[in-house]
C-alpha atoms as a PDB file:
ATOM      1  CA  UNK A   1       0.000   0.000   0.000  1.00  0.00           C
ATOM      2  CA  UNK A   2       1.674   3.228  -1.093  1.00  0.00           C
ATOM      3  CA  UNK A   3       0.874   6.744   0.746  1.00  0.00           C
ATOM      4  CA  UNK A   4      -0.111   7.695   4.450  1.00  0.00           C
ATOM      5  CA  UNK A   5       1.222   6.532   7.637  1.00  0.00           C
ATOM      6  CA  UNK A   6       2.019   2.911   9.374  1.00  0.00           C
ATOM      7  CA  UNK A   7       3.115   2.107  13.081  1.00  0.00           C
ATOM      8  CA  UNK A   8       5.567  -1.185  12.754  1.00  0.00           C
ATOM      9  CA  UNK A   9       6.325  -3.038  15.739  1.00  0.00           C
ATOM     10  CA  UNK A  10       9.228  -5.591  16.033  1.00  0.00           C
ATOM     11  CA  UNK A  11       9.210  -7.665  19.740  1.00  0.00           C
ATOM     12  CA  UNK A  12      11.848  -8.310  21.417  1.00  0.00           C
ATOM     13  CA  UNK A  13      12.992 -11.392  23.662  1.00  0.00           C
ATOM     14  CA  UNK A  14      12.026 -14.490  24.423  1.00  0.00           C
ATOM     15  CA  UNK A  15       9.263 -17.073  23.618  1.00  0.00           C
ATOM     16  CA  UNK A  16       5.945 -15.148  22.513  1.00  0.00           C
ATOM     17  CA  UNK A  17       2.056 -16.047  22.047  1.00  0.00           C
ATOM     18  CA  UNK A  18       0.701 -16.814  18.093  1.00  0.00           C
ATOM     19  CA  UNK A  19       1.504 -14.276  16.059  1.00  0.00           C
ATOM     20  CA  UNK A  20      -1.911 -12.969  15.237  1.00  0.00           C
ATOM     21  CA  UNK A  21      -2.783 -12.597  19.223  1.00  0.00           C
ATOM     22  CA  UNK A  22       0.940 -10.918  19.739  1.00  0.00           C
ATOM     23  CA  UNK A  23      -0.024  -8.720  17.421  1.00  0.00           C
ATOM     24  CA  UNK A  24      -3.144  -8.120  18.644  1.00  0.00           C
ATOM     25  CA  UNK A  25      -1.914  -7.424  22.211  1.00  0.00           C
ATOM     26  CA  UNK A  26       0.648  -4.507  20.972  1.00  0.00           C
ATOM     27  CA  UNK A  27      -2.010  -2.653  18.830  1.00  0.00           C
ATOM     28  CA  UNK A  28      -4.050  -3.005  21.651  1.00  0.00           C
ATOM     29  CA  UNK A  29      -1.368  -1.607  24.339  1.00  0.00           C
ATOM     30  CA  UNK A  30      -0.554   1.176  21.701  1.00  0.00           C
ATOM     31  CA  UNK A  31      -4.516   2.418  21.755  1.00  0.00           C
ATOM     32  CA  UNK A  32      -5.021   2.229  25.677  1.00  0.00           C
ATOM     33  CA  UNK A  33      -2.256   4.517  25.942  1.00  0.00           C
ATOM     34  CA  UNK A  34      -3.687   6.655  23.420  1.00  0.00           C
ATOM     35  CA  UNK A  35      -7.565   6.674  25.535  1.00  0.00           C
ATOM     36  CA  UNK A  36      -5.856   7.128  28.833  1.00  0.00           C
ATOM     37  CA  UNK A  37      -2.921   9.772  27.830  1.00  0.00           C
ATOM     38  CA  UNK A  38      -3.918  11.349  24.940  1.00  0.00           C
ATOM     39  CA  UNK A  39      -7.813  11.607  25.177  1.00  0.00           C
ATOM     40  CA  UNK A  40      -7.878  10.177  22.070  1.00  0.00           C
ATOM     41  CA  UNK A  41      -9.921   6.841  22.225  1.00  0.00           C
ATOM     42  CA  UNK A  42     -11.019   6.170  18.945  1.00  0.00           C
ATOM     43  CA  UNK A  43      -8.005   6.904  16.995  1.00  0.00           C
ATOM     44  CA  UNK A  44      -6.925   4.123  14.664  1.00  0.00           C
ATOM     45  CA  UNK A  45      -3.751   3.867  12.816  1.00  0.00           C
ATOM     46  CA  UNK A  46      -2.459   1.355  10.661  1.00  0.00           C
ATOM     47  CA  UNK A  47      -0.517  -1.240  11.933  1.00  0.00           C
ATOM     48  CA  UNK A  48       2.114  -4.300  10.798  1.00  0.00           C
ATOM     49  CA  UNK A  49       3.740  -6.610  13.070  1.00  0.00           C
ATOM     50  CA  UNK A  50       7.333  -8.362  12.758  1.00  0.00           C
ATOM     51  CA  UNK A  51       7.159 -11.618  14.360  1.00  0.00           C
ATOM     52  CA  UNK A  52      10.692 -13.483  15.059  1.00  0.00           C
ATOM     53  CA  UNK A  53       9.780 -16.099  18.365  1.00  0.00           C
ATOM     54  CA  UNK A  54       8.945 -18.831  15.957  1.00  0.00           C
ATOM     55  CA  UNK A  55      12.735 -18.979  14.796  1.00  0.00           C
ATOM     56  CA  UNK A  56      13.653 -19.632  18.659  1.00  0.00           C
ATOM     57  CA  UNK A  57      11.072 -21.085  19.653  1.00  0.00           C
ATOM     58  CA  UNK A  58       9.108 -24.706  18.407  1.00  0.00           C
ATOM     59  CA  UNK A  59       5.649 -23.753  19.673  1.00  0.00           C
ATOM     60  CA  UNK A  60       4.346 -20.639  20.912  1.00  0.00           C
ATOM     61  CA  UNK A  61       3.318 -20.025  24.203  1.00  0.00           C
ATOM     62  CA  UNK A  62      -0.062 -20.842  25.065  1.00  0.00           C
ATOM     63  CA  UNK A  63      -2.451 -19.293  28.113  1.00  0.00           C
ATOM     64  CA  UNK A  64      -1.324 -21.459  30.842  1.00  0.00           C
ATOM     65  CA  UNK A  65       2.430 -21.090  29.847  1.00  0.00           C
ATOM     66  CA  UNK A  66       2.189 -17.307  29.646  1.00  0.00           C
ATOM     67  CA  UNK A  67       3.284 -15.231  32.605  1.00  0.00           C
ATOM     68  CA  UNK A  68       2.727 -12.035  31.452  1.00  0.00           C
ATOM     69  CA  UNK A  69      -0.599 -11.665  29.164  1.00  0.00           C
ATOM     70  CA  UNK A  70      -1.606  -8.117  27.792  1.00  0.00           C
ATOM     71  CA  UNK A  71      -4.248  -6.725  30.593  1.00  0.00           C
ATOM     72  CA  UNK A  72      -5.459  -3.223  30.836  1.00  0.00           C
ATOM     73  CA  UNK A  73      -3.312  -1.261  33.628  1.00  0.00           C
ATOM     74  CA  UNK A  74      -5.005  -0.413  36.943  1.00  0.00           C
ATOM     75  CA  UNK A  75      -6.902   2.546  37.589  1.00  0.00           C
ATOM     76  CA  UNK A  76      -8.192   5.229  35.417  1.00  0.00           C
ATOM     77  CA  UNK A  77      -7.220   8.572  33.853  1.00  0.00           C
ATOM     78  CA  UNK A  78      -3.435   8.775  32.416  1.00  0.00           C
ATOM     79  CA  UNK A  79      -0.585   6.503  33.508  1.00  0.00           C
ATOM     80  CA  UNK A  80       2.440   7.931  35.029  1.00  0.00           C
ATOM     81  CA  UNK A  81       4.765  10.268  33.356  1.00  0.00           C
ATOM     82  CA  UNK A  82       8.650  10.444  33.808  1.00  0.00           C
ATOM     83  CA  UNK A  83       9.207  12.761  36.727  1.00  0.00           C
ATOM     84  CA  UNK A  84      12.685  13.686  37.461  1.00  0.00           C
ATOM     85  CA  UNK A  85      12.595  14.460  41.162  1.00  0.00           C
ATOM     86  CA  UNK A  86       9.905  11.870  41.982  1.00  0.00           C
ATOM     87  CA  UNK A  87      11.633   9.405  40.164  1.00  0.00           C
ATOM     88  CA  UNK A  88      15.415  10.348  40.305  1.00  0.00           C
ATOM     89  CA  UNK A  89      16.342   6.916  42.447  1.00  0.00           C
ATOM     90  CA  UNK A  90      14.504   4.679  39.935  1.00  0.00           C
ATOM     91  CA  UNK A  91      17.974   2.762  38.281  1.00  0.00           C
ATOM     92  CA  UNK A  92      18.143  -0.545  39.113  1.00  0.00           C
ATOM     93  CA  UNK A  93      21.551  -2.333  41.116  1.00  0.00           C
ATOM     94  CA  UNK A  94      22.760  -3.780  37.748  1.00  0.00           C
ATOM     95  CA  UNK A  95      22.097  -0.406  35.973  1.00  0.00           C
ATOM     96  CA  UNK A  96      24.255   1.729  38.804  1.00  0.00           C
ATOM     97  CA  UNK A  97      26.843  -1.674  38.530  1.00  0.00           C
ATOM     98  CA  UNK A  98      27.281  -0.941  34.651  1.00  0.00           C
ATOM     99  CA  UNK A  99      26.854   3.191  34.987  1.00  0.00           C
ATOM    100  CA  UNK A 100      30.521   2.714  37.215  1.00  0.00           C
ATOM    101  CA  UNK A 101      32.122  -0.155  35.117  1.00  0.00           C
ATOM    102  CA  UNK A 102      30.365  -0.769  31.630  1.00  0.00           C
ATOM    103  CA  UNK A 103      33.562   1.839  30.345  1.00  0.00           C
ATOM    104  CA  UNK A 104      35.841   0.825  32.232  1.00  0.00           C
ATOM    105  CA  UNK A 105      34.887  -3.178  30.303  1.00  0.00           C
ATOM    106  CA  UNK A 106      35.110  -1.087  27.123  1.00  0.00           C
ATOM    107  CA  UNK A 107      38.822   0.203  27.746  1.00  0.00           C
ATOM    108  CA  UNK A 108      40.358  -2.887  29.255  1.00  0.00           C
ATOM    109  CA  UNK A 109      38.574  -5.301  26.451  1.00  0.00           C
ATOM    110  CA  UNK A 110      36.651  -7.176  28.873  1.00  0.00           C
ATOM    111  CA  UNK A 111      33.232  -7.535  29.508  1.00  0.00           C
ATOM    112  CA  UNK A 112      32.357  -9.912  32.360  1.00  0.00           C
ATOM    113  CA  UNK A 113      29.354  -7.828  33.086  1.00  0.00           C
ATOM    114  CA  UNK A 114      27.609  -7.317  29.252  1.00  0.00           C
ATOM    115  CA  UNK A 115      28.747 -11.509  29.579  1.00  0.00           C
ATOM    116  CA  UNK A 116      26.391 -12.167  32.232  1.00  0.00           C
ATOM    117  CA  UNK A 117      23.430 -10.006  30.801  1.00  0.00           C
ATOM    118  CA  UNK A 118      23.756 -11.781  27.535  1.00  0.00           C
ATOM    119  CA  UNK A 119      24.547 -15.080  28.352  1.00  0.00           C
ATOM    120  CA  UNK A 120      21.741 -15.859  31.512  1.00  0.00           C
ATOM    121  CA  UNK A 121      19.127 -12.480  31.083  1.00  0.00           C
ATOM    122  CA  UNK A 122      19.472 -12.230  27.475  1.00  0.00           C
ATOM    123  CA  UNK A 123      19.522 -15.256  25.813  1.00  0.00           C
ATOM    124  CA  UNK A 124      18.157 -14.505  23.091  1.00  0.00           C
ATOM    125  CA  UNK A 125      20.684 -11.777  21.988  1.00  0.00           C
ATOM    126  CA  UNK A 126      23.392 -14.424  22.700  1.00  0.00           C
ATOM    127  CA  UNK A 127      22.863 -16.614  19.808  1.00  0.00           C
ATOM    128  CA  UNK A 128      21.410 -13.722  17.616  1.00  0.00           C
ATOM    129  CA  UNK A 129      25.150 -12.714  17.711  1.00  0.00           C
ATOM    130  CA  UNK A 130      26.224 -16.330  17.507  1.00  0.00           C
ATOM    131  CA  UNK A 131      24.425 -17.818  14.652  1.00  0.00           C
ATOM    132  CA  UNK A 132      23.964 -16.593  11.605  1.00  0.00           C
ATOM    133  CA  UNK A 133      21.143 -18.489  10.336  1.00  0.00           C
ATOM    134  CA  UNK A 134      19.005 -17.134  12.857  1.00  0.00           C
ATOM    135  CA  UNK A 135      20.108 -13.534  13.080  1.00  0.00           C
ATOM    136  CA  UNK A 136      20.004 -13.708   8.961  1.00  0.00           C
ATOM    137  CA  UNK A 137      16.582 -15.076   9.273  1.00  0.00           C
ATOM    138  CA  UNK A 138      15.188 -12.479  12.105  1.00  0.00           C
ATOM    139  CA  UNK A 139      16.804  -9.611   9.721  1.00  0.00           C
ATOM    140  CA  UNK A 140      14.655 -10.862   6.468  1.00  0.00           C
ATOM    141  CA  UNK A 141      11.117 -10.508   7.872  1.00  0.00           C
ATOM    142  CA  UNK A 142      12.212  -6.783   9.340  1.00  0.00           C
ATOM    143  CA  UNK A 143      13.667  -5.965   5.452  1.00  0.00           C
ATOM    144  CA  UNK A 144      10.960  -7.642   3.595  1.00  0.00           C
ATOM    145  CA  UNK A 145       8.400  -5.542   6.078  1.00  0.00           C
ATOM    146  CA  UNK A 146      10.266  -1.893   5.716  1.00  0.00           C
ATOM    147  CA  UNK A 147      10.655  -2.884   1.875  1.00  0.00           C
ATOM    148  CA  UNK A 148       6.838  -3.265   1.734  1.00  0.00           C
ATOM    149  CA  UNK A 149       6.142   0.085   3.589  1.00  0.00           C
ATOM    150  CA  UNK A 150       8.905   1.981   1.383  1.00  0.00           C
ATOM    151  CA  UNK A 151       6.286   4.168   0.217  1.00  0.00           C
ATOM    152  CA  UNK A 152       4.424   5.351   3.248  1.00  0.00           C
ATOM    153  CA  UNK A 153       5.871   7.388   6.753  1.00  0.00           C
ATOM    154  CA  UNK A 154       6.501   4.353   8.995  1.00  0.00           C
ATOM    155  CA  UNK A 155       6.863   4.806  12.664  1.00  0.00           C
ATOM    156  CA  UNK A 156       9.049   1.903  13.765  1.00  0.00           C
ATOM    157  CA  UNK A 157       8.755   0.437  17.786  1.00  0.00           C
ATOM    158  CA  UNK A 158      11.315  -2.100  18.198  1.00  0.00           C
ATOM    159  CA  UNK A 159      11.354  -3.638  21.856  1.00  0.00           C
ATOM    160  CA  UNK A 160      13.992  -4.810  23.482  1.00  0.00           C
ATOM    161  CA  UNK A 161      16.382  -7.161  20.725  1.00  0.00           C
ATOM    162  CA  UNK A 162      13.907  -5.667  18.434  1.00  0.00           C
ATOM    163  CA  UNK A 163      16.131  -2.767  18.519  1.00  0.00           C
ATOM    164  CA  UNK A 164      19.255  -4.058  17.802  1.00  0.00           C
ATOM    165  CA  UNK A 165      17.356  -6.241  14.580  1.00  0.00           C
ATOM    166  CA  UNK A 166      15.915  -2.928  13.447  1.00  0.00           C
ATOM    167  CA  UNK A 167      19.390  -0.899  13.975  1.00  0.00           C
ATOM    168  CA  UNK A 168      21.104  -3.710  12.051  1.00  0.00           C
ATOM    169  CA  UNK A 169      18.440  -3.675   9.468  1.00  0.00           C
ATOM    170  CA  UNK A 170      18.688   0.375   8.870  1.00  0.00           C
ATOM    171  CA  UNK A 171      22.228  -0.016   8.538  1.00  0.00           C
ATOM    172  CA  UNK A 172      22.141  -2.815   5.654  1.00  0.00           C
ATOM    173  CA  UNK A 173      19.129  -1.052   3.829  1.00  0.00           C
ATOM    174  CA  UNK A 174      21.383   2.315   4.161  1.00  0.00           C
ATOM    175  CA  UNK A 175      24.502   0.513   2.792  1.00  0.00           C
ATOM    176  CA  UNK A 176      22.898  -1.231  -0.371  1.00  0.00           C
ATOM    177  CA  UNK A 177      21.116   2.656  -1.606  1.00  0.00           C
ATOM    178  CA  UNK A 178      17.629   1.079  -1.313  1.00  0.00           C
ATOM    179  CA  UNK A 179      15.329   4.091  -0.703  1.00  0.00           C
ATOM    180  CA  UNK A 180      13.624   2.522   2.306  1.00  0.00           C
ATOM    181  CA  UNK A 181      13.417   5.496   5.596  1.00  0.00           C
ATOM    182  CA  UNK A 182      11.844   5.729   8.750  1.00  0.00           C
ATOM    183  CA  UNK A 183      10.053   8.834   9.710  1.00  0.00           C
ATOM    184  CA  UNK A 184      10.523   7.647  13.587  1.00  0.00           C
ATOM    185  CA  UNK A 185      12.556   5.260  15.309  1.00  0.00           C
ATOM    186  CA  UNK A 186      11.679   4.494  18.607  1.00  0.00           C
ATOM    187  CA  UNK A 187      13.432   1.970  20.667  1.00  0.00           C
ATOM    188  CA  UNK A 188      11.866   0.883  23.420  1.00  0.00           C
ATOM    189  CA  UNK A 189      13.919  -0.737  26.911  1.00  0.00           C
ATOM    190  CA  UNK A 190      16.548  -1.326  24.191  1.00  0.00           C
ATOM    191  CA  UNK A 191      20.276  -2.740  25.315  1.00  0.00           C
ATOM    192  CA  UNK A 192      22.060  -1.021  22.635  1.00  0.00           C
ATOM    193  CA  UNK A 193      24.168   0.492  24.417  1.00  0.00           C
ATOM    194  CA  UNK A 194      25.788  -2.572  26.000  1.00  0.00           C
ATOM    195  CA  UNK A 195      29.840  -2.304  25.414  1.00  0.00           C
ATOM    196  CA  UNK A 196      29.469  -6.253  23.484  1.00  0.00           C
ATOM    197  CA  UNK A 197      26.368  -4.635  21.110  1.00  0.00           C
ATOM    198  CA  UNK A 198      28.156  -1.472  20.469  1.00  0.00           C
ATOM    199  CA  UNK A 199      31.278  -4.092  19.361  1.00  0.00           C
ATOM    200  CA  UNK A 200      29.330  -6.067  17.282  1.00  0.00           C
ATOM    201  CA  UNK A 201      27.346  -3.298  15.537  1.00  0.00           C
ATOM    202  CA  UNK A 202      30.856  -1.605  14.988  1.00  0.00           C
ATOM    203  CA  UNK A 203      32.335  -4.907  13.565  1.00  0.00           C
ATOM    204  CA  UNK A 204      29.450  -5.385  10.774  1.00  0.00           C
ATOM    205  CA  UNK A 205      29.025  -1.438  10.228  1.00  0.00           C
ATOM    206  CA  UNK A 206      32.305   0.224  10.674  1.00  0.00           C
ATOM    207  CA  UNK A 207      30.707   2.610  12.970  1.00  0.00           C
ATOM    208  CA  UNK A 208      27.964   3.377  15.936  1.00  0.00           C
ATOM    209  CA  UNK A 209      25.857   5.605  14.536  1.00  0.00           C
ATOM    210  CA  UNK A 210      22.219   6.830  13.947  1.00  0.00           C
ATOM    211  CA  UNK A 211      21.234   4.956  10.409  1.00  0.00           C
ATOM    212  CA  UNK A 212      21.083   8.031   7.678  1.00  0.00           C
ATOM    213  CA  UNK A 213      17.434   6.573   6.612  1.00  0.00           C
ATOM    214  CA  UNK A 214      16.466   7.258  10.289  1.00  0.00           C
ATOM    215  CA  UNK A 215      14.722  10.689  10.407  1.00  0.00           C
ATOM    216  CA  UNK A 216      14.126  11.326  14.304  1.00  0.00           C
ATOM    217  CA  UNK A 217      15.247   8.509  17.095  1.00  0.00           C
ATOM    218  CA  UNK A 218      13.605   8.528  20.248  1.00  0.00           C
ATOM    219  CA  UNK A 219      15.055   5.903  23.213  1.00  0.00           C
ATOM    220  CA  UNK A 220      12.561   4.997  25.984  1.00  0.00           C
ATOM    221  CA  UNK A 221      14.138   3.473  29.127  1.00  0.00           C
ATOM    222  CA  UNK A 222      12.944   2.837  32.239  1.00  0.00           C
ATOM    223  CA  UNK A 223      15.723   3.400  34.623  1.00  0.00           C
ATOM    224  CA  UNK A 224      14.519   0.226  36.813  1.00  0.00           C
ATOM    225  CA  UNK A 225      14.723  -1.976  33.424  1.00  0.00           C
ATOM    226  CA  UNK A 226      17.926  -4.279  33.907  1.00  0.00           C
ATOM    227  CA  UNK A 227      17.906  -4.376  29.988  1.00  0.00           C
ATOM    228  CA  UNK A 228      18.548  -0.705  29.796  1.00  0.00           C
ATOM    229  CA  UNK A 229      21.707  -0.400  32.180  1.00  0.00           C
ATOM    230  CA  UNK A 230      23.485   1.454  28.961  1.00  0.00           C
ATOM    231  CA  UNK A 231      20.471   3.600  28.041  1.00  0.00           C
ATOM    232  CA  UNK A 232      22.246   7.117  27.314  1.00  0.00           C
ATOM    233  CA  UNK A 233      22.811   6.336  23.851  1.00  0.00           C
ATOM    234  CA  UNK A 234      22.901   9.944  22.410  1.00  0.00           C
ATOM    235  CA  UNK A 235      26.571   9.480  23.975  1.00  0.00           C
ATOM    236  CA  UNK A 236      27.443   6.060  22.340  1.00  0.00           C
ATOM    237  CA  UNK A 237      26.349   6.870  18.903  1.00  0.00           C
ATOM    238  CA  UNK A 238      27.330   9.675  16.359  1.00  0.00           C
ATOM    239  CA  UNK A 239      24.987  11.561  14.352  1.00  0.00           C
ATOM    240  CA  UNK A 240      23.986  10.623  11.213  1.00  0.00           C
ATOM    241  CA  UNK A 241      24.578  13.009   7.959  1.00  0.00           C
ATOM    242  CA  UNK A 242      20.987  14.417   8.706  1.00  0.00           C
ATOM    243  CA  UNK A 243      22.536  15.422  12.358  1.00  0.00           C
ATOM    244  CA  UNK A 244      20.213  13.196  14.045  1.00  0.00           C
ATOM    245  CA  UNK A 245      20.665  12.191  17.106  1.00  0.00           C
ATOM    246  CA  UNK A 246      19.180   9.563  19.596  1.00  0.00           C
ATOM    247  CA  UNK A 247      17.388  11.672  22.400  1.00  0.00           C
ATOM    248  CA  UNK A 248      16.797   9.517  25.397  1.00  0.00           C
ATOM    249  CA  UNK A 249      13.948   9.891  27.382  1.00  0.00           C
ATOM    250  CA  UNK A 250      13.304   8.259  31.171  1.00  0.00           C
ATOM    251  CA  UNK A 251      10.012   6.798  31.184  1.00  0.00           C
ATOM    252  CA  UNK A 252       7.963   4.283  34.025  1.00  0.00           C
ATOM    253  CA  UNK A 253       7.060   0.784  32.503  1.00  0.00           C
ATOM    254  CA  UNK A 254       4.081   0.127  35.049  1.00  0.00           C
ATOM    255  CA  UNK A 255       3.451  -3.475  33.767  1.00  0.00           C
ATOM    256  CA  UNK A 256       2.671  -5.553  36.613  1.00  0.00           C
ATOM    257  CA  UNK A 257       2.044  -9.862  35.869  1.00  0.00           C
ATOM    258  CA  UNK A 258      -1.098 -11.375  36.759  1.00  0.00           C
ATOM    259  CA  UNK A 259       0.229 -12.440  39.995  1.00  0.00           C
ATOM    260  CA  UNK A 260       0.957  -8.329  41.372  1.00  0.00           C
ATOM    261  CA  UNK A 261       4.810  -9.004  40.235  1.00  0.00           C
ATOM    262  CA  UNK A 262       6.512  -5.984  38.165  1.00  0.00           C
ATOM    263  CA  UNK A 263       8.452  -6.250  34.995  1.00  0.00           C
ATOM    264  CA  UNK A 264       9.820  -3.007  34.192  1.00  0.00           C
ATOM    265  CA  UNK A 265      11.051  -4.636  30.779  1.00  0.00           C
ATOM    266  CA  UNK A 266       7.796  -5.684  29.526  1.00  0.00           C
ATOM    267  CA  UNK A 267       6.505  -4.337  25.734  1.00  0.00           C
ATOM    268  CA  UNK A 268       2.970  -3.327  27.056  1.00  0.00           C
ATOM    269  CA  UNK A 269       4.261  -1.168  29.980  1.00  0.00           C
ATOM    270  CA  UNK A 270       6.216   0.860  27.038  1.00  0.00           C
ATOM    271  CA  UNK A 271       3.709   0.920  24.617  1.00  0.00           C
ATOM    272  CA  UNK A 272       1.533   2.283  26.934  1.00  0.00           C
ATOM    273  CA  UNK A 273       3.324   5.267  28.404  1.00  0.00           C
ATOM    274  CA  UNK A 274       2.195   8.869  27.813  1.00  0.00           C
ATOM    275  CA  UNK A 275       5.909   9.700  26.509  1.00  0.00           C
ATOM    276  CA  UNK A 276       5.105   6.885  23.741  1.00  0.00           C
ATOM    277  CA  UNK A 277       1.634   8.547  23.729  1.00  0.00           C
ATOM    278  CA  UNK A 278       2.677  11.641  22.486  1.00  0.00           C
ATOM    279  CA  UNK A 279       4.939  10.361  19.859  1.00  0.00           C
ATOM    280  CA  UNK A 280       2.213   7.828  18.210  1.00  0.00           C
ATOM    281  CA  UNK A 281      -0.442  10.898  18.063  1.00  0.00           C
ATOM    282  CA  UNK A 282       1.782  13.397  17.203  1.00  0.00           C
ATOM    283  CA  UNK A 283       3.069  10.628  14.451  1.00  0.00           C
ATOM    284  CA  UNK A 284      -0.734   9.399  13.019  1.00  0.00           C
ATOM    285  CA  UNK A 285      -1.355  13.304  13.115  1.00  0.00           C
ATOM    286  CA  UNK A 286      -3.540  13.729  16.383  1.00  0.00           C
ATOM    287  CA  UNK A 287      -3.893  16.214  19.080  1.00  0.00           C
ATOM    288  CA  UNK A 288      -1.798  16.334  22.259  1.00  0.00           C
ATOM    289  CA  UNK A 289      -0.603  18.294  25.267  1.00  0.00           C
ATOM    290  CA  UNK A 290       2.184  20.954  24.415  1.00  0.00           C
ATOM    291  CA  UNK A 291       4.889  20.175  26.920  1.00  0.00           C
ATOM    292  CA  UNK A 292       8.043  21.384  27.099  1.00  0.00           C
ATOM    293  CA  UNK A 293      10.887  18.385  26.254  1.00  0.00           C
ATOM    294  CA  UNK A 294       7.568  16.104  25.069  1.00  0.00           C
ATOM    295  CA  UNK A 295       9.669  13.177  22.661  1.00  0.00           C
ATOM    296  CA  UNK A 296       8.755  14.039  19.404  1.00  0.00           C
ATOM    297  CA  UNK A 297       9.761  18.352  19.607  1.00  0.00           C
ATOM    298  CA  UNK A 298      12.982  16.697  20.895  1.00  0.00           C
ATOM    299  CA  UNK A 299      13.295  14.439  18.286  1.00  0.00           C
ATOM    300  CA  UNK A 300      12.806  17.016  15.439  1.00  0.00           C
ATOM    301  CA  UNK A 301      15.237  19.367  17.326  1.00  0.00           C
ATOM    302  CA  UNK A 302      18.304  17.021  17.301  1.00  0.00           C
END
């Protein structure tokens, strides 16, 4: 389909629900963020999935398997926005660990800590950098999907090892001239900046920087989000020939599981935060509230 606009989401870790009912769950997330923070309950927006758990994964996971379903957050009204005094003391053990040694690991050539993250929290990520069948195979459905959209303004949320896919994936389209670009990047509890990513990205790309097909790039963290303990990444990537820039922005993943247990990591805690909020309406071409620093003026400032 050629013209207008299209939200694509790429998950990230880990085993995942069908397809169809992943899919569901994220376009779902993205709209009760848009009733409760943007006032904006019937806005629709088009909306493509990239599914990758299958190439992990023999069988999805079922309802009694599933620990963390999509289920509306608590309460009413908006969900909580970023507040830097309120929040300030939010960054997890591992994150203030890897704040006072992840460049130290980067100078010395070492990385025991990225090591641990990769190999026993972020599975996953290991073998995507080990085997290249599967990271090959992950990197076609994001291509074939962007190649598809080429003609329309795509929004692209990549979660988690969704990111890296998607950076990887910018960078190859960039490299072979295809006119493919993304109007908005947004990563979402990403662990690009992880000293090990940052060395394999430069080892494949020659570089760490923003992709030039990339038009704004927002990063949502939550500080409490073990996944995230390298999330300033306006300071570990260069700007692309546009002068874009990664602007990071602090956010609160409220997900809680069924059983009252918080995940600060989960997709549908991002999706549904008024900082994500902002950028989908402002994005699909809807109304919101004019706040100093809101993601997307960033974003078009950098």
């Amino acid at each position: 389909m050629e013209g207008g606009s299209v939200v694509i989401g790429i998950h990230g870790l880990a085993n995942k629900p069908p397809e169809d009912e992943k899919a569901r769950w994220w376009k779902t997330a993205i709209r009760e963020g848009l009733a409760r923070n943007g006032a904006a309950p019937e806005r629709d927006f088009d909306f493509a999935f990239v599914y990758w758990a299958d190439l992990r994964h023999d069988t999805p996971l079922d309802d009694a398997r599933n620990r963390e379903p999509y289920a509306a957050a608590d309460g009413l009204g908006a969900l909580p926005r970023y507040d830097p005094e309120r929040d300030a003391g939010r960054t997890s053990l591992t994150g203030r660990l890897y704040h006072r040694f992840g460049r130290l690991q980067a100078a010395l050539g070492v990385t025991p800590l990225d090591d641990v993250l990769l190999e026993f929290r972020l599975d996953d990520l290991w073998n995507y950098h080990q085997d290249a069948d599967f990271r090959n195979a992950a990197r076609a459905r994001l291509i074939d999907r962007l190649r598809r959209h080429a003609g329309r303004r795509i929004l692209l949320a990549a979660h988690s090892m969704g990111s890296i896919i998607a950076y990887d994936c910018l960078r190859i389209l960039e490299r072979a001239g295809e006119d493919v670009r993304v109007a908005h990047l947004v990563t979402l509890g990403a662990p690009l900046g992880l000293v090990e990513v940052k060395a394999a990205i430069e080892a494949e790309h020659g570089d760490a920087r923003v992709p030039g097909n990339v038009l704004a790039w927002t990063n949502l963290t939550d500080p409490a989000d073990v996944a995230t303990v390298a999330a300033e990444l306006r300071a570990e990537f260069a700007p692309s020939g546009r002068g874009v820039l990664p602007v990071d922005v602090p956010v609160i993943n409220a997900y809680r599981r069924p059983d009252g247990e918080a995940n600060h990591h989960k997709s549908y805690g991002y999706l549904r935060t008024p900082e994500f909020s902002d950028i989908v309406l402002a994005f699909i071409g809807g109304t919101r509230r004019a706040e100093a620093g809101a993601p997307e003026a960033c974003a078009r400032s950098s």
